[in-house]
PDB file of N, CA and C in Angstrom:
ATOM      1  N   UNK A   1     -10.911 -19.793   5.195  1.00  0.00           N
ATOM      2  CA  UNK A   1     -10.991 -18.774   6.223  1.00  0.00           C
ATOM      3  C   UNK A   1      -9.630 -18.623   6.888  1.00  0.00           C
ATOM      4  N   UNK A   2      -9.615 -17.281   7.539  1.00  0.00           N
ATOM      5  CA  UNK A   2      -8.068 -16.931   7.931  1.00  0.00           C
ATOM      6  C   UNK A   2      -7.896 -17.540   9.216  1.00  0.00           C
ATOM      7  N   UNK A   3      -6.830 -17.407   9.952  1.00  0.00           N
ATOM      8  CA  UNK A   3      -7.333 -17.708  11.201  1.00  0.00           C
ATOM      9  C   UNK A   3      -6.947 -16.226  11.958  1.00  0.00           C
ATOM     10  N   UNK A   4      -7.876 -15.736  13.224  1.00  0.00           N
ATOM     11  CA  UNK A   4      -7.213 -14.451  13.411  1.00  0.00           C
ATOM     12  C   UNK A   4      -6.574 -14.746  14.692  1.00  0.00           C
ATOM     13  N   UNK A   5      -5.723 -13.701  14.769  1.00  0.00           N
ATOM     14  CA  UNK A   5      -4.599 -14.065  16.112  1.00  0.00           C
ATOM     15  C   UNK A   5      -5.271 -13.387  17.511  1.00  0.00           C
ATOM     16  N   UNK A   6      -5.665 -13.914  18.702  1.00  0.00           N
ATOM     17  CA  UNK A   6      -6.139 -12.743  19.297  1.00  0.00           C
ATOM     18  C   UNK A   6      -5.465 -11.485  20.024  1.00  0.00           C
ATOM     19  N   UNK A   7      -5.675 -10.533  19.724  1.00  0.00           N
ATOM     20  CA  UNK A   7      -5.159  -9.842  20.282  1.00  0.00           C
ATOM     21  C   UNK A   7      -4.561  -9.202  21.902  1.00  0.00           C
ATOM     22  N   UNK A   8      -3.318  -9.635  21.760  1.00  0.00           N
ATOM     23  CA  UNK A   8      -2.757  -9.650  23.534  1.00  0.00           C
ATOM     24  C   UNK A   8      -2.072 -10.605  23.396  1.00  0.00           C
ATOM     25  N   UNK A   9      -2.349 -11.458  22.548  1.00  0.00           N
ATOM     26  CA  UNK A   9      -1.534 -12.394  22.272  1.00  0.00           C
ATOM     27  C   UNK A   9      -0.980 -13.261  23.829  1.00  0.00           C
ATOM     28  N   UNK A  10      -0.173 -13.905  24.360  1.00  0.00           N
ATOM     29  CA  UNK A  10       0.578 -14.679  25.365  1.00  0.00           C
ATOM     30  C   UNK A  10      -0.027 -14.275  26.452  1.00  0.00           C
ATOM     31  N   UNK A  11       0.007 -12.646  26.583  1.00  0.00           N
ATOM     32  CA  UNK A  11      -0.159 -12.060  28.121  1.00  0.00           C
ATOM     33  C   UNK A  11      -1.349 -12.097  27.773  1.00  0.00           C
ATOM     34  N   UNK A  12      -1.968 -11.991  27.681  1.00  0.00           N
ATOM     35  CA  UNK A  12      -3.832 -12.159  27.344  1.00  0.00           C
ATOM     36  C   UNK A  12      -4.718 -13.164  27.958  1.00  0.00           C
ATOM     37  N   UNK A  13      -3.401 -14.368  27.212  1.00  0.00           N
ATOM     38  CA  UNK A  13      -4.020 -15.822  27.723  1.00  0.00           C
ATOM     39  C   UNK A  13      -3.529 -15.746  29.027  1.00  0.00           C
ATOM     40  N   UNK A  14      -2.435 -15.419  29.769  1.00  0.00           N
ATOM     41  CA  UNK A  14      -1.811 -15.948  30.909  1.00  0.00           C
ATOM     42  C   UNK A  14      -2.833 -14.678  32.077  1.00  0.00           C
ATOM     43  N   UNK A  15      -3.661 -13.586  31.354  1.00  0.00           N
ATOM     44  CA  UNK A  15      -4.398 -12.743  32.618  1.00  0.00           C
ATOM     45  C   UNK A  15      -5.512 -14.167  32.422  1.00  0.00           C
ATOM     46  N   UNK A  16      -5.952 -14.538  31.290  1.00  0.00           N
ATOM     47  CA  UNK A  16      -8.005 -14.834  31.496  1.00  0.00           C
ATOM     48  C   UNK A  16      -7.457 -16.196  32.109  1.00  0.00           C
ATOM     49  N   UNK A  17      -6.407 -16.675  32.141  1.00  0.00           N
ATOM     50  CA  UNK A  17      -5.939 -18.513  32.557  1.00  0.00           C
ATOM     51  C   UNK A  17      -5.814 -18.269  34.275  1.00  0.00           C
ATOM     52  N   UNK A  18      -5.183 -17.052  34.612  1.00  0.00           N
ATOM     53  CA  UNK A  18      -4.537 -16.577  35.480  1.00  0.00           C
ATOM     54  C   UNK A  18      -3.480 -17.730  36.141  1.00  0.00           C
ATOM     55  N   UNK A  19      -2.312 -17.854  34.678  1.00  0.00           N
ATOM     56  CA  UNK A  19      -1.353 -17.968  35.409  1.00  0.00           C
ATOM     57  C   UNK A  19      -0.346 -16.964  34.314  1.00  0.00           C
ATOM     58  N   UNK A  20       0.857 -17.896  35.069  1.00  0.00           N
ATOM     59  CA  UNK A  20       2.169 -16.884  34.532  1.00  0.00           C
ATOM     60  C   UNK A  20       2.842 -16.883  33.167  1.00  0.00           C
ATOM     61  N   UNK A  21       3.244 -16.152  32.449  1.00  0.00           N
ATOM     62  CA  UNK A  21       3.263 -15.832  31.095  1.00  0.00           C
ATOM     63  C   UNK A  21       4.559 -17.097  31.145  1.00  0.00           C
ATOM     64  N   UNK A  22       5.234 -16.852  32.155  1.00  0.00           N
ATOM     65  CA  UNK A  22       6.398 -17.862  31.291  1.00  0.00           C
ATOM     66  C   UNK A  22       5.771 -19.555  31.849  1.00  0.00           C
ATOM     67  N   UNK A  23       4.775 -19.811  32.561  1.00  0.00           N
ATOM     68  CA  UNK A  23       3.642 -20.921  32.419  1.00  0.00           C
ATOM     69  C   UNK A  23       3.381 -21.461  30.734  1.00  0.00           C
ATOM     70  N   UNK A  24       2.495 -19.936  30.491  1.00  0.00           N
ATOM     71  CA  UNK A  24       2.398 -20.744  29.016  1.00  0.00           C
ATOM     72  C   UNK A  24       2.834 -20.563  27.884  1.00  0.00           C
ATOM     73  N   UNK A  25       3.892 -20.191  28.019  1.00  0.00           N
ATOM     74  CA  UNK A  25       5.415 -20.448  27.095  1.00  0.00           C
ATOM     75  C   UNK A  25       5.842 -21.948  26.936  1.00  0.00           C
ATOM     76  N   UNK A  26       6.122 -22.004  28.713  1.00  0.00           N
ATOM     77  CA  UNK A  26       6.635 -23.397  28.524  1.00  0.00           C
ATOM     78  C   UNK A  26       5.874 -24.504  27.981  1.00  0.00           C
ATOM     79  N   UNK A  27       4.650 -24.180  28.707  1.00  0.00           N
ATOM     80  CA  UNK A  27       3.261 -25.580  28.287  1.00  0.00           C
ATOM     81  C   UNK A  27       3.157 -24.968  26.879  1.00  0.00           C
ATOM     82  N   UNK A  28       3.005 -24.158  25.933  1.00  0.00           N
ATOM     83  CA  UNK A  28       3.412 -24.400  24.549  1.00  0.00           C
ATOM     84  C   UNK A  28       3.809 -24.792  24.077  1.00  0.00           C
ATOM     85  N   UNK A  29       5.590 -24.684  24.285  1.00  0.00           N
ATOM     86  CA  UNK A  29       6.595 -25.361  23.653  1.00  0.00           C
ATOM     87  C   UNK A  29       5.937 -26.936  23.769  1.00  0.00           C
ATOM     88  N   UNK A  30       5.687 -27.374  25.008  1.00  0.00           N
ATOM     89  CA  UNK A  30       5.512 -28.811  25.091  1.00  0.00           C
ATOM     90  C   UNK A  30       4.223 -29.263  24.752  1.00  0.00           C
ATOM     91  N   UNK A  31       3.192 -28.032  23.941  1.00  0.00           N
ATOM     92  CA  UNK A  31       2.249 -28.538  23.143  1.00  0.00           C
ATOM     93  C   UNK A  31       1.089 -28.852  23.961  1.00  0.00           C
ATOM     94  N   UNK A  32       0.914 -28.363  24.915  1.00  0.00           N
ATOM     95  CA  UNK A  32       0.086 -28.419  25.962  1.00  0.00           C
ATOM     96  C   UNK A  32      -1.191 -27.191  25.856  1.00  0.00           C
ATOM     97  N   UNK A  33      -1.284 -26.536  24.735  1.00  0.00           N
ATOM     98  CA  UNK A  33      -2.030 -25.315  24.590  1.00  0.00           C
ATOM     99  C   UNK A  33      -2.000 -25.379  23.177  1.00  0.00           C
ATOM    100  N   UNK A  34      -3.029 -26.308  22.591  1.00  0.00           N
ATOM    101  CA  UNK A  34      -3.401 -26.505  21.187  1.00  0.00           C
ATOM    102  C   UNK A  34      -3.813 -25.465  19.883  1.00  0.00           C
ATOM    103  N   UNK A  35      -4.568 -23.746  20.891  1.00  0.00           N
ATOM    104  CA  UNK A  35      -4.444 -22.941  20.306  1.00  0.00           C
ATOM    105  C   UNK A  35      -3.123 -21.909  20.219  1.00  0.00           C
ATOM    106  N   UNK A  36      -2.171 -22.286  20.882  1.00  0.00           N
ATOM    107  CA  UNK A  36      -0.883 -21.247  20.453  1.00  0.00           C
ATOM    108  C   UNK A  36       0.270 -22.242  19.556  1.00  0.00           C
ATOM    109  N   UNK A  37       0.410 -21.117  18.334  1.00  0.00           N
ATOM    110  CA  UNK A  37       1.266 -21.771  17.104  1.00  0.00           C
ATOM    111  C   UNK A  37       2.495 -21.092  16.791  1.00  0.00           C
ATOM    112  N   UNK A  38       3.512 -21.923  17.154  1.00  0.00           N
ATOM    113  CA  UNK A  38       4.980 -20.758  16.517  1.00  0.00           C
ATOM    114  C   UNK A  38       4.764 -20.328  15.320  1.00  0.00           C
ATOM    115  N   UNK A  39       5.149 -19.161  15.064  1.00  0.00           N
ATOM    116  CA  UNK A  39       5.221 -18.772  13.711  1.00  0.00           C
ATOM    117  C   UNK A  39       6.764 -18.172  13.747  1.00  0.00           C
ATOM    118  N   UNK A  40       7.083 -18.534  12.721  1.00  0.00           N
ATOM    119  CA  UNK A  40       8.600 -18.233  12.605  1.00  0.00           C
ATOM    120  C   UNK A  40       9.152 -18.025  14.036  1.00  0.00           C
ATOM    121  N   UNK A  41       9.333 -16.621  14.645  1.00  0.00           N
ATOM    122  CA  UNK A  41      10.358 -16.907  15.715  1.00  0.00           C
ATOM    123  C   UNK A  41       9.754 -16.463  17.530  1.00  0.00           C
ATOM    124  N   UNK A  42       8.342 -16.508  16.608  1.00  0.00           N
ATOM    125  CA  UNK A  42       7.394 -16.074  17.732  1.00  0.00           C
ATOM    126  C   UNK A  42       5.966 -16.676  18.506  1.00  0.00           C
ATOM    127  N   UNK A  43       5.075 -16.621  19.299  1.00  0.00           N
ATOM    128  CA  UNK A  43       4.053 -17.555  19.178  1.00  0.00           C
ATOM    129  C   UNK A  43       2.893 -16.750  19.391  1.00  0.00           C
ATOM    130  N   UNK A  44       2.106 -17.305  18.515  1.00  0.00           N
ATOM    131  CA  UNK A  44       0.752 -16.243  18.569  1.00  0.00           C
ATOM    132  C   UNK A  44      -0.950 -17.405  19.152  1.00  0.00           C
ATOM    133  N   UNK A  45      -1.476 -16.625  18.882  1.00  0.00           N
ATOM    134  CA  UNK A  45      -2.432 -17.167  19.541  1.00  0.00           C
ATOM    135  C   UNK A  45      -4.008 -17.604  18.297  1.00  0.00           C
ATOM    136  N   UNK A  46      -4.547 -18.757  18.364  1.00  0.00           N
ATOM    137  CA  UNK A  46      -5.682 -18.740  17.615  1.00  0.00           C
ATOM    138  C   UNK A  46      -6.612 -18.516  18.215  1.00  0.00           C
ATOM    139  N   UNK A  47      -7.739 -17.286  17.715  1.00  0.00           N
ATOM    140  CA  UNK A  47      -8.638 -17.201  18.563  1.00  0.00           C
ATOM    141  C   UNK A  47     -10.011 -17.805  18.646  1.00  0.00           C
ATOM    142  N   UNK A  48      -9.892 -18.323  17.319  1.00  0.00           N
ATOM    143  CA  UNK A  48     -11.194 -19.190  17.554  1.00  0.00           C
ATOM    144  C   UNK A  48     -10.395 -20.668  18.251  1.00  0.00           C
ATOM    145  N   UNK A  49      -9.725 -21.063  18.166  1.00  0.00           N
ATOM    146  CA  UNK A  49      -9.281 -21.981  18.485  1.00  0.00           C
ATOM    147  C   UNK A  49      -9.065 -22.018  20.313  1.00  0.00           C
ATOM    148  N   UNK A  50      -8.786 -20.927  20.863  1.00  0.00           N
ATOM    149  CA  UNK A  50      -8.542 -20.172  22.472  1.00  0.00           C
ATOM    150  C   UNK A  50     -10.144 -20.619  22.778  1.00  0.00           C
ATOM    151  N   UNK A  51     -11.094 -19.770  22.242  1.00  0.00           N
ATOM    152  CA  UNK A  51     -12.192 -19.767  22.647  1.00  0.00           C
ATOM    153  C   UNK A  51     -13.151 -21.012  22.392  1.00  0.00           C
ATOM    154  N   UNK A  52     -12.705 -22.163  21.801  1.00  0.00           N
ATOM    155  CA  UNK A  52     -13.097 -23.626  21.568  1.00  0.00           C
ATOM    156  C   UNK A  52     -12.540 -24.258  23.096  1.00  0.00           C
ATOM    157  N   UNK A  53     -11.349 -23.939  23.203  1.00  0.00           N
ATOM    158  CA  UNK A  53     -10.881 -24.715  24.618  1.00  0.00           C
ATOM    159  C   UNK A  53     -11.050 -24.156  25.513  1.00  0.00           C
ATOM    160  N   UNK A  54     -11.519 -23.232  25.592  1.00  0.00           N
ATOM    161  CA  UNK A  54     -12.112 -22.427  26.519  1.00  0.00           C
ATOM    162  C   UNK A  54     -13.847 -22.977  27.325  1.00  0.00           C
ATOM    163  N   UNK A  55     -14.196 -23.018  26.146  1.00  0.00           N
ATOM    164  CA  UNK A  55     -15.763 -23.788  26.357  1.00  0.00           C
ATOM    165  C   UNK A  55     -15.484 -25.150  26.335  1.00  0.00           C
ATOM    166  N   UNK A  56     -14.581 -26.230  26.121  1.00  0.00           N
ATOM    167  CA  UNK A  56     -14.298 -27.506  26.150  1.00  0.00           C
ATOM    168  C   UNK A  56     -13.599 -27.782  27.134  1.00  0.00           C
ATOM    169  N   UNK A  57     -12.599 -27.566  27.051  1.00  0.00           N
ATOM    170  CA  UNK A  57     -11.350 -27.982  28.112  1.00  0.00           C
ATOM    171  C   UNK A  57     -10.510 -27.776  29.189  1.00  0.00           C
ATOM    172  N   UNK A  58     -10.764 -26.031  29.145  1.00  0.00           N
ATOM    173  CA  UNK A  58     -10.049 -25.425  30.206  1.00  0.00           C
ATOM    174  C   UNK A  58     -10.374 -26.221  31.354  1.00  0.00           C
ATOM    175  N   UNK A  59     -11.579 -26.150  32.038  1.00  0.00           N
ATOM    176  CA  UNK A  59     -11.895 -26.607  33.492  1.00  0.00           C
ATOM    177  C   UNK A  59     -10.390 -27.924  33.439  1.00  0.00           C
ATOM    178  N   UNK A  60     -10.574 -28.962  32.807  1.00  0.00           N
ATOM    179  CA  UNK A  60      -9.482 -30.018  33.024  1.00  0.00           C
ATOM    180  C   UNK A  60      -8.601 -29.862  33.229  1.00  0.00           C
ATOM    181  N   UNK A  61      -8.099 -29.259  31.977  1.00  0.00           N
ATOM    182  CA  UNK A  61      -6.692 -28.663  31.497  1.00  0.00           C
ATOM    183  C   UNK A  61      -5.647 -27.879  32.550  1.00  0.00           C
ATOM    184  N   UNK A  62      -6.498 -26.794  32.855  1.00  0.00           N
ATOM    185  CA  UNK A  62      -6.007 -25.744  33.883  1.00  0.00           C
ATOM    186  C   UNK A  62      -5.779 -26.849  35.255  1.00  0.00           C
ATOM    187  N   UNK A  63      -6.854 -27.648  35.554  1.00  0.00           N
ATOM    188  CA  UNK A  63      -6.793 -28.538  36.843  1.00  0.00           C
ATOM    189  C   UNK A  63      -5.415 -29.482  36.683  1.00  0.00           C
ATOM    190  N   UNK A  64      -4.951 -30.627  35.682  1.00  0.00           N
ATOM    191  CA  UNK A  64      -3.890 -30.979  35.450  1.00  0.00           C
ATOM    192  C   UNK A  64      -2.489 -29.995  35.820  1.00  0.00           C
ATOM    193  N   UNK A  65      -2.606 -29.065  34.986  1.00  0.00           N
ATOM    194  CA  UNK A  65      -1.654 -27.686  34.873  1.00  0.00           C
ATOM    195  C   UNK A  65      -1.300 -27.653  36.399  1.00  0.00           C
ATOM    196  N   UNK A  66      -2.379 -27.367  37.219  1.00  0.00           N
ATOM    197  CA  UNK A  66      -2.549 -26.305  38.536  1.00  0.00           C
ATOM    198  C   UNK A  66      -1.915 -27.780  39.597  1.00  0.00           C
ATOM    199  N   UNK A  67      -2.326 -28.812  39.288  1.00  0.00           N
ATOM    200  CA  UNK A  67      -1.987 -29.770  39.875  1.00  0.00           C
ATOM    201  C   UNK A  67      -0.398 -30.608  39.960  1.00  0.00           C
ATOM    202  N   UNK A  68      -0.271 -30.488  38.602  1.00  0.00           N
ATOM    203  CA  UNK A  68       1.458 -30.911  38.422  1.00  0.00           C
ATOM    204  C   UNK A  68       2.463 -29.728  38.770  1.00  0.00           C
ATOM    205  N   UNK A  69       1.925 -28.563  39.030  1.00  0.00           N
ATOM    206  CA  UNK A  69       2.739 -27.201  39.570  1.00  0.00           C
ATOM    207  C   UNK A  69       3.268 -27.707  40.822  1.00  0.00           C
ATOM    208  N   UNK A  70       2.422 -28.347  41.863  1.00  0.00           N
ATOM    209  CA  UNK A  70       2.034 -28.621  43.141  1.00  0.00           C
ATOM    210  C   UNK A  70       3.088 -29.554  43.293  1.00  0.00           C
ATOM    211  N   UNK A  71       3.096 -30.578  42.677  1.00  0.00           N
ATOM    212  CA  UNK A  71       4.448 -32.150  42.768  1.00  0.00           C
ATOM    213  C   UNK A  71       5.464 -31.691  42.880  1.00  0.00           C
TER     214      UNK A  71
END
């Protein structure tokens, strides 16, 4: 199976996360957002993979995130 990219890609995730696009750029790069994958010189998004951590992990995730902003 393929994987599909969702559409909106970065800004998509950073409206439904509600934070800031260059937020999850950075927490990408540092691998902190398990569904976004560089592809060559860009980063896209998995959407079944978005919508797995979405129903799993966000609540935490986002709380860590929202919390180390704060320090």
């Amino acid at each position: 199976m393929k994987n599909k990219f969702l559409e909106g890609g970065i800004p998509k995730v950073a409206e439904v996360l509600g934070l800031n696009e260059r937020t999850i750029y950075r927490e990408a790069k540092l691998g902190k957002f398990p569904f976004i994958k560089k592809v060559a010189s860009r980063y896209v998004v998995i959407e079944d993979s978005f919508n797995d951590w979405m129903f799993t992990s966000a609540v935490t995730e986002l709380k860590k995130l929202k919390e180390s902003q704060c320090d």
